[in-house]
C-alpha atoms as a PDB file:
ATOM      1  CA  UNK A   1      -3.353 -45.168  11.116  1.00  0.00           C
ATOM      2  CA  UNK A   2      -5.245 -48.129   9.371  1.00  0.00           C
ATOM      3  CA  UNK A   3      -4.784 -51.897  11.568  1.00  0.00           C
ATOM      4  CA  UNK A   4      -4.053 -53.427   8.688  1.00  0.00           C
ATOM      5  CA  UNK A   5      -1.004 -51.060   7.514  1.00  0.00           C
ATOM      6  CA  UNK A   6       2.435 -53.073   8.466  1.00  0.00           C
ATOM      7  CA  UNK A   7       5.084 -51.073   9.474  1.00  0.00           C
ATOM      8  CA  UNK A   8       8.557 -52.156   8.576  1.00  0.00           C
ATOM      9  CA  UNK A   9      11.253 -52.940  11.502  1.00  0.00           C
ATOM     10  CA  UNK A  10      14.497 -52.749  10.516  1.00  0.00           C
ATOM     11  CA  UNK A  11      15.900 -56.036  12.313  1.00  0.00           C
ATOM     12  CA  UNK A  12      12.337 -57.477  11.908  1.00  0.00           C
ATOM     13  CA  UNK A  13      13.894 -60.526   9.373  1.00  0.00           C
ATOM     14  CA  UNK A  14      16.986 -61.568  11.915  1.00  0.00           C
ATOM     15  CA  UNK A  15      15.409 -61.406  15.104  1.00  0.00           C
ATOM     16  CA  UNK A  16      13.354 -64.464  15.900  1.00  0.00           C
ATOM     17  CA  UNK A  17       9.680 -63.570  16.370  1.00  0.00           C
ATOM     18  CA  UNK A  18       9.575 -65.527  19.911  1.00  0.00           C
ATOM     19  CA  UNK A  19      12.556 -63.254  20.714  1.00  0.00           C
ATOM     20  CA  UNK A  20      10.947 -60.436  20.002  1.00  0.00           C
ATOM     21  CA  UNK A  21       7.464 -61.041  21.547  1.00  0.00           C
ATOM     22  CA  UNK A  22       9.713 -61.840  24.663  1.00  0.00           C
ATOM     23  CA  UNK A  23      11.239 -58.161  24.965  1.00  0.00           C
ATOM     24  CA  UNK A  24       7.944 -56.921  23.971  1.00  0.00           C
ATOM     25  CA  UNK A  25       6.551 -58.647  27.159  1.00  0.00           C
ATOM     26  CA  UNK A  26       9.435 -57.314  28.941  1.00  0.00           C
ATOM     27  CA  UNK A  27       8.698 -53.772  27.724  1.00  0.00           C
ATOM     28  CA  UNK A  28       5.219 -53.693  28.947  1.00  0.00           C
ATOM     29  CA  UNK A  29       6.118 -55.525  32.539  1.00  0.00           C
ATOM     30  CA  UNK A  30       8.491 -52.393  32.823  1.00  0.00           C
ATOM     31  CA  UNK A  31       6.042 -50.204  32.497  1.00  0.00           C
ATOM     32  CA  UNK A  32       3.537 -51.727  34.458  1.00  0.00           C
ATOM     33  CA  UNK A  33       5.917 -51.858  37.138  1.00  0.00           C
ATOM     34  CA  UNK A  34       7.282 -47.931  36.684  1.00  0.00           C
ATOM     35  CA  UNK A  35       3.463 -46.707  36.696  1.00  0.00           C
ATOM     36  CA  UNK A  36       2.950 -48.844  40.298  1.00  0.00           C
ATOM     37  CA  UNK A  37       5.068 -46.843  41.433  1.00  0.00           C
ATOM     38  CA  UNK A  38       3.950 -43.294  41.425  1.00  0.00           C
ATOM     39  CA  UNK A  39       0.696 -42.325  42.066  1.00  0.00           C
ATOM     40  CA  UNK A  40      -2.810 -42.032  39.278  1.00  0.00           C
ATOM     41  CA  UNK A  41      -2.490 -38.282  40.029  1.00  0.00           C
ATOM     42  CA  UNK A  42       0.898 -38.317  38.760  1.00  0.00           C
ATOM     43  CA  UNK A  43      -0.189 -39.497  35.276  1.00  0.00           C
ATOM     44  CA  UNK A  44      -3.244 -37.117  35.100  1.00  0.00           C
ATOM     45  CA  UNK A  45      -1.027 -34.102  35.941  1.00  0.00           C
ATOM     46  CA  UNK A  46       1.566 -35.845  33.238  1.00  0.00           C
ATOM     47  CA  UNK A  47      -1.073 -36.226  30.699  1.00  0.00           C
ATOM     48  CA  UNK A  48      -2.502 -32.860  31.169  1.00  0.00           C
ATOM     49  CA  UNK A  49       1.007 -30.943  31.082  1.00  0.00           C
ATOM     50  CA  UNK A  50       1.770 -32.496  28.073  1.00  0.00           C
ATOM     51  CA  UNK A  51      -1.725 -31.675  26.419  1.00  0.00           C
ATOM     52  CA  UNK A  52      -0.484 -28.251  27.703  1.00  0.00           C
ATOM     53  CA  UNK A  53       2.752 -28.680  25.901  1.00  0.00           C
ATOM     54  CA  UNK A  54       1.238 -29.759  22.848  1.00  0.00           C
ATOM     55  CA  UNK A  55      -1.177 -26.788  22.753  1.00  0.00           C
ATOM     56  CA  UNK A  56       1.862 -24.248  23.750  1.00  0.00           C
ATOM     57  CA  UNK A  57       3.198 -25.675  20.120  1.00  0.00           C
ATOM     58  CA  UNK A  58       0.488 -24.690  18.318  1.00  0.00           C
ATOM     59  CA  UNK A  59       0.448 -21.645  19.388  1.00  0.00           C
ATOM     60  CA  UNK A  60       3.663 -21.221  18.321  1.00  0.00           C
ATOM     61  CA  UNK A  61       3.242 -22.297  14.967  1.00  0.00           C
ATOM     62  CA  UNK A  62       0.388 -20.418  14.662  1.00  0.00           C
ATOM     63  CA  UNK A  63       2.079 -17.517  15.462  1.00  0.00           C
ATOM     64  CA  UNK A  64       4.648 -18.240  13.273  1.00  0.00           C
ATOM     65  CA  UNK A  65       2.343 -18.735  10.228  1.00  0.00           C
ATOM     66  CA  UNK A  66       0.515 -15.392  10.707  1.00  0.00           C
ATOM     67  CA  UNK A  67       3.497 -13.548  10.978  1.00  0.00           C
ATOM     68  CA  UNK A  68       4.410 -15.055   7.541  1.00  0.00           C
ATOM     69  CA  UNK A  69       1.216 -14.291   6.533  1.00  0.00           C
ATOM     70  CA  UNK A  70       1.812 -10.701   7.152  1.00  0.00           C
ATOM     71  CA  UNK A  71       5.028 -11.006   5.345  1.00  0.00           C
ATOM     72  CA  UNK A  72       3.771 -12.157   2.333  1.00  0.00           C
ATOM     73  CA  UNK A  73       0.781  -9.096   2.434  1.00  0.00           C
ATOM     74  CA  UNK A  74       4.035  -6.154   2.526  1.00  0.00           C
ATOM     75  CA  UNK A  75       6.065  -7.782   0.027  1.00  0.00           C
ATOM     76  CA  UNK A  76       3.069  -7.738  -2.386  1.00  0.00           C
ATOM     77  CA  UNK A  77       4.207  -4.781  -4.463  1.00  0.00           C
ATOM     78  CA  UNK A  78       1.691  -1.704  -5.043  1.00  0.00           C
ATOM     79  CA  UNK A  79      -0.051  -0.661  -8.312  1.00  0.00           C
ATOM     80  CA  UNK A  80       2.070   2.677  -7.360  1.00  0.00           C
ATOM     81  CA  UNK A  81       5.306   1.402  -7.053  1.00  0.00           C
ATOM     82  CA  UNK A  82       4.930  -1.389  -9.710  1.00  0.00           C
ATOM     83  CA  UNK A  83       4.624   2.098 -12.092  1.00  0.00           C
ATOM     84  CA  UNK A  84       7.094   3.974 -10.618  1.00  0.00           C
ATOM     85  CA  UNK A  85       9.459   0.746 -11.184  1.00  0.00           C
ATOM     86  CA  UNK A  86       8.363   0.364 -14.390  1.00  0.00           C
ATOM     87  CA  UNK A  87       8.728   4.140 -15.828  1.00  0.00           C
ATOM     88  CA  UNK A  88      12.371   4.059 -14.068  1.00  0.00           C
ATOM     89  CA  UNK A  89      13.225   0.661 -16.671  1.00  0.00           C
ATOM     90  CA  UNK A  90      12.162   2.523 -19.707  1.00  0.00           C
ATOM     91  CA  UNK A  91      13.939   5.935 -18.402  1.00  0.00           C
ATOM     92  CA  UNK A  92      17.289   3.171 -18.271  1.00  0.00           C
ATOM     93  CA  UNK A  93      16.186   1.717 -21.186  1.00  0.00           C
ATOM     94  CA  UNK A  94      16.571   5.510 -23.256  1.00  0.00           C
ATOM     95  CA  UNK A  95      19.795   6.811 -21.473  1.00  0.00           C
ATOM     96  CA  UNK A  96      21.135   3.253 -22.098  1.00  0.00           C
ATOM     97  CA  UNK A  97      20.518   3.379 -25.767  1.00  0.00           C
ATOM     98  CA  UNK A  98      24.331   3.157 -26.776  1.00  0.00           C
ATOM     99  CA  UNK A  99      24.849   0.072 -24.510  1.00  0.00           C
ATOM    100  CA  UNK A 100      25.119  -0.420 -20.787  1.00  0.00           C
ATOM    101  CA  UNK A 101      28.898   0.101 -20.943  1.00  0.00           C
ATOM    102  CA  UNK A 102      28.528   3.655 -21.811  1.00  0.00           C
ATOM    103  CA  UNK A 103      25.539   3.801 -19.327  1.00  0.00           C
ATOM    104  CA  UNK A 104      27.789   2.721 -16.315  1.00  0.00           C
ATOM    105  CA  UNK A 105      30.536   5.114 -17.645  1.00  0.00           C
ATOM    106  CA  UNK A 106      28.142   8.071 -17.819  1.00  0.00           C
ATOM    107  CA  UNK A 107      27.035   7.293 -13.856  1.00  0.00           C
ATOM    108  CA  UNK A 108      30.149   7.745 -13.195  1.00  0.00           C
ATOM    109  CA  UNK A 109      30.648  11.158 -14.979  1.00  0.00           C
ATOM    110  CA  UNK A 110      33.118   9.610 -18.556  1.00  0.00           C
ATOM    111  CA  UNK A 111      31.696   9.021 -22.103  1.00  0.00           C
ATOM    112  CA  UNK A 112      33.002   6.777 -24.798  1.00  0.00           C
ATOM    113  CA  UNK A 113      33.841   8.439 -27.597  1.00  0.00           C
ATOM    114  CA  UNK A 114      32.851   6.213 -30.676  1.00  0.00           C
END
């Protein structure tokens, strides 16, 4: 992200700056005090298993976007099919000729008598 881009806080106007450098202070001492605590291998092992993490996500996703992928490749219709669906709308479009009332009544075995 660029240095000079300002981000803004919500309570950033009604907080008093000294405040709020004073629980930023805070914030850090806390951590400074947390990471004396546990050992540098600690952090290396915590680093790495959440580089692990990270790269366990992507896998995921990746996954996830090739099976879409794949998805998208079958639903793409065939020259084939695209005629066999196109002869069957001009075959309705003939025995439909009087309407697609009377079509719907002849599926089901009745004419309309005019």
């Amino acid at each position: 992200m660029d240095e000079h881009t300002t981000h803004r806080r919500p309570f950033e106007d009604k907080i008093p700056e000294d405040v709020r450098q004073h629980a930023r202070a805070a914030r850090e001492e806390m951590r400074e005090s947390v990471k004396s605590f546990l050992p540098p291998e600690f952090w290396e092992h915590s680093r790495k298993a959440r580089k692990e993490m990270l790269l366990a996500w992507r896998s995921m996703i990746d996954t996830a976007l090739e099976r879409m992928d794949k998805k998208e490749e079958n639903i793409q219709p065939h020259a084939a099919l695209q005629m066999q669906g196109s002869m069957f709308l001009a075959h309705l479009a003939l025995s439909a000729g009087d309407g697609a009332e009377s079509f719907g009544n002849r599926r089901r075995g009745r004419r309309l008598e005019r």
